[in-house]
C-alpha atoms as a PDB file:
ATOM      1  CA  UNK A   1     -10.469  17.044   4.047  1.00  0.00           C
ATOM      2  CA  UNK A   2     -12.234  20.180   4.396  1.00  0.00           C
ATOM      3  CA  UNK A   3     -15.275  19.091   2.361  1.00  0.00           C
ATOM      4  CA  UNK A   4     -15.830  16.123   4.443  1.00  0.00           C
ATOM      5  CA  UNK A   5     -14.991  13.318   1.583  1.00  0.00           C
ATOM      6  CA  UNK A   6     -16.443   9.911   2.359  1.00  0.00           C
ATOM      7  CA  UNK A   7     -13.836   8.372  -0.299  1.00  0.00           C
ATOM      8  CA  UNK A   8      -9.962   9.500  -0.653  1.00  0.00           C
ATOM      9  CA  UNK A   9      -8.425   8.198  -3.738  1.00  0.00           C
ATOM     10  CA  UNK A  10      -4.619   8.328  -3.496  1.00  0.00           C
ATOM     11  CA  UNK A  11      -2.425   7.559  -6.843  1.00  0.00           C
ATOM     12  CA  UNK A  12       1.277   7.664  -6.224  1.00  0.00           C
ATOM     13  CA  UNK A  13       0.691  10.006  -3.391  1.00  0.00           C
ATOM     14  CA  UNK A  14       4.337   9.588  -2.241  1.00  0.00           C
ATOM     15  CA  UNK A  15       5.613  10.067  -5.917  1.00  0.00           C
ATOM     16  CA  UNK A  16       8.162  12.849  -5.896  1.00  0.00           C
ATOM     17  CA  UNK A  17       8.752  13.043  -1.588  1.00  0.00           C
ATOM     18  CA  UNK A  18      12.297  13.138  -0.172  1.00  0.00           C
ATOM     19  CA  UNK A  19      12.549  10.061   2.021  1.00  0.00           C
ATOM     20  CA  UNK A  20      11.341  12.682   5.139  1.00  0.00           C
ATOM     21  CA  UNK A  21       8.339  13.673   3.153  1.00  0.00           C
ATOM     22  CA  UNK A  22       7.236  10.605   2.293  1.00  0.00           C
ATOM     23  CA  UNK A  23       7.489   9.288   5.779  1.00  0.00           C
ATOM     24  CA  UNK A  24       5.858  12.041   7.367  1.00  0.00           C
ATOM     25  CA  UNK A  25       2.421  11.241   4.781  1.00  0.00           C
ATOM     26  CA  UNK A  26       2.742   7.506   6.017  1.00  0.00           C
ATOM     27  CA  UNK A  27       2.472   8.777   9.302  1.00  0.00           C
ATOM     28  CA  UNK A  28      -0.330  11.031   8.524  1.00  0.00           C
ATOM     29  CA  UNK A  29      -2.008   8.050   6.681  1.00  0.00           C
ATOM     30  CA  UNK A  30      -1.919   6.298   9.469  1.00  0.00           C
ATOM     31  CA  UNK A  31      -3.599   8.058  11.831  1.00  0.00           C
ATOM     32  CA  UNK A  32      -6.499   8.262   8.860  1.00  0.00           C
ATOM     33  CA  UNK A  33      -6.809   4.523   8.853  1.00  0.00           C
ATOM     34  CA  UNK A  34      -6.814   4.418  12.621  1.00  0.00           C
ATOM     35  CA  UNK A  35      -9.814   7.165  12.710  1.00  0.00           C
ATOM     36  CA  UNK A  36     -12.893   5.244  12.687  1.00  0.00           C
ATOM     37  CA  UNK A  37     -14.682   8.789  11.353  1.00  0.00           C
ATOM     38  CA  UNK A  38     -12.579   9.238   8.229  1.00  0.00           C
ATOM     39  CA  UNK A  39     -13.158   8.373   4.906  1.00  0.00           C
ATOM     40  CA  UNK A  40     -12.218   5.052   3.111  1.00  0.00           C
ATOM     41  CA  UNK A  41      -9.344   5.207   1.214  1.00  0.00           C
ATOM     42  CA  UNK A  42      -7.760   3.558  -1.806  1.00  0.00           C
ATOM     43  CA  UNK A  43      -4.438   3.626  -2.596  1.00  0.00           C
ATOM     44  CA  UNK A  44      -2.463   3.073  -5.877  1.00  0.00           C
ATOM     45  CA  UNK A  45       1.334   2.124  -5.534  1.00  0.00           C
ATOM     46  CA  UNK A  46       4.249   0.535  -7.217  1.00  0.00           C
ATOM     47  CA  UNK A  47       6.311   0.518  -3.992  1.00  0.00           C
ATOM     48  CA  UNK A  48       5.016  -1.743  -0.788  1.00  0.00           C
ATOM     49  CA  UNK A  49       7.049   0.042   1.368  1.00  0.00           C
ATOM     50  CA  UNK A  50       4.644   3.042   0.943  1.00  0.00           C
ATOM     51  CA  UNK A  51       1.574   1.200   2.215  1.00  0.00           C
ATOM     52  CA  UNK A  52       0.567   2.383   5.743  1.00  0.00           C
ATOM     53  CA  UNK A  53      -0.148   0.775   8.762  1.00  0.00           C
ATOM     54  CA  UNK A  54      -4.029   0.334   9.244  1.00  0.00           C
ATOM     55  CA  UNK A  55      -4.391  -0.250   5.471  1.00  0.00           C
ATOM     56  CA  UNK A  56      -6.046  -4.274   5.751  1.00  0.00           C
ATOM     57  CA  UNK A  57      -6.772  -5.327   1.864  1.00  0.00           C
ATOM     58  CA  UNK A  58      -4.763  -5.505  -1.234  1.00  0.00           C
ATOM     59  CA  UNK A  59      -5.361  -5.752  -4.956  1.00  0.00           C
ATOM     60  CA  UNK A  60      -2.136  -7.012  -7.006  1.00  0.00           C
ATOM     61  CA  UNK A  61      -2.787  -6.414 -11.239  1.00  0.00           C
ATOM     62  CA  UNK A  62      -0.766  -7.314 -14.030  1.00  0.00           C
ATOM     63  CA  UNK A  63      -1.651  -6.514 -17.634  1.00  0.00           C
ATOM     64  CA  UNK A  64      -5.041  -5.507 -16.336  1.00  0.00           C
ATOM     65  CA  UNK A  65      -5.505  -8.482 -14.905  1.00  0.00           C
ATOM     66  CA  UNK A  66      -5.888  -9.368 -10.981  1.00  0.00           C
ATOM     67  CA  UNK A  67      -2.797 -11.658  -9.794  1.00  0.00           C
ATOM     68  CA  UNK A  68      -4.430 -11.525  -6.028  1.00  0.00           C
ATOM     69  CA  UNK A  69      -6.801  -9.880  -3.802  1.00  0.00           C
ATOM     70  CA  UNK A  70      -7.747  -9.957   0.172  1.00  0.00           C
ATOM     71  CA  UNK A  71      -6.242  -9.297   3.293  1.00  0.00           C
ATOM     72  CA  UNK A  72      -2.966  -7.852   3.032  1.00  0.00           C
ATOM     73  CA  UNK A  73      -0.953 -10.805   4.914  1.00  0.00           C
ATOM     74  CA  UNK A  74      -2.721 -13.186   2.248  1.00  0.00           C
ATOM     75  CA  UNK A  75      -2.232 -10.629  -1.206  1.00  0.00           C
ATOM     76  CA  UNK A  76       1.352  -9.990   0.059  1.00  0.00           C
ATOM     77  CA  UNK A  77       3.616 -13.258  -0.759  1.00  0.00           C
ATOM     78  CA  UNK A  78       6.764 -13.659  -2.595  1.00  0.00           C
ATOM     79  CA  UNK A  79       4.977 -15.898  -5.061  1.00  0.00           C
ATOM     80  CA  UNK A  80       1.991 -12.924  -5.480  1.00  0.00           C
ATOM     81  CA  UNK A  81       4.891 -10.419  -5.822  1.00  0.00           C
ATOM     82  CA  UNK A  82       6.736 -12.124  -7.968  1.00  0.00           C
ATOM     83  CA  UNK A  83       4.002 -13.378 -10.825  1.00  0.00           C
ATOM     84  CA  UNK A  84       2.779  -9.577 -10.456  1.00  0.00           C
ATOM     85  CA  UNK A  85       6.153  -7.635 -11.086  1.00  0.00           C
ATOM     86  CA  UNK A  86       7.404 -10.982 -13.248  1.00  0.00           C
ATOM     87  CA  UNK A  87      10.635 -11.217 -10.980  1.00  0.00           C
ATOM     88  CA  UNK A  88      11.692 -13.242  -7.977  1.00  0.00           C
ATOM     89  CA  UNK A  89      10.668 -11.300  -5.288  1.00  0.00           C
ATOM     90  CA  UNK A  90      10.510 -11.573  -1.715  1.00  0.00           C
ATOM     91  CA  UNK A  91       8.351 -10.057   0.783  1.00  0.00           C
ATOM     92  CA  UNK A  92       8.417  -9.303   4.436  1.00  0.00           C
ATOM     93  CA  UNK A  93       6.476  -7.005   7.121  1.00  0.00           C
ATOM     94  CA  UNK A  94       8.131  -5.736   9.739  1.00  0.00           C
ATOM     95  CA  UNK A  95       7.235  -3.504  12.351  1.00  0.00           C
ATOM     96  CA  UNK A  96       3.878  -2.978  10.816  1.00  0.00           C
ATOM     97  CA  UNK A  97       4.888  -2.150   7.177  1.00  0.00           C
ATOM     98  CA  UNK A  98       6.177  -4.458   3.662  1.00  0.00           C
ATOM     99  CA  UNK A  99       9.209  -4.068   2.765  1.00  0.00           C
ATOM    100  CA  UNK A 100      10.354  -6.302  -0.579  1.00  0.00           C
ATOM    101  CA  UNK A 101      13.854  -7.346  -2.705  1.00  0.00           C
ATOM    102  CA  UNK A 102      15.045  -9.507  -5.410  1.00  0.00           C
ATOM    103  CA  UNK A 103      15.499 -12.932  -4.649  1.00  0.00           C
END
């Protein structure tokens, strides 16, 4: 951040954090998203239990090809989930953040 980015892309960021480090990014990531002088970010995940609070939009792929995209309460649905991971899934948010399971 030292360089003043106007643009973070984040791949997987929480790929290889203990359950302690990855929380403590979240947390981090948060208070990014809540900063109306930092950059944008994008985020790539497998896991919506990794996406912070203050993140509002949401791009779901399969094969390359988009399943849904918008506002995270609309992209985020057990049908969505589900045609995007090609398993019933089911979807929730609480306190702020997603978590998901098989159906």
């Amino acid at each position: 951040m030292m360089t003043d980015p106007e643009l973070l892309l984040l791949d997987e960021p929480a790929a290889g954090l203990d359950l302690g480090g990855r929380e403590e990014l979240l947390a981090r990531l948060e208070d990014l998203a809540e900063d109306a002088d930092s950059p944008a970010m994008v985020l790539v995940t497998h896991h919506v239990e990794e996406i912070p609070r203050g993140c509002t939009h949401g791009l779901l792929l399969r094969a390359g090809r988009v399943v849904a995209a918008g506002p995270l309460d609309d992209v985020l649905t057990d049908e969505n989930l589900s045609a995007t991971f090609g398993l019933p899934l089911a979807v929730q948010r609480r306190r702020g953040r997603y978590v998901a399971w098989l159906r």
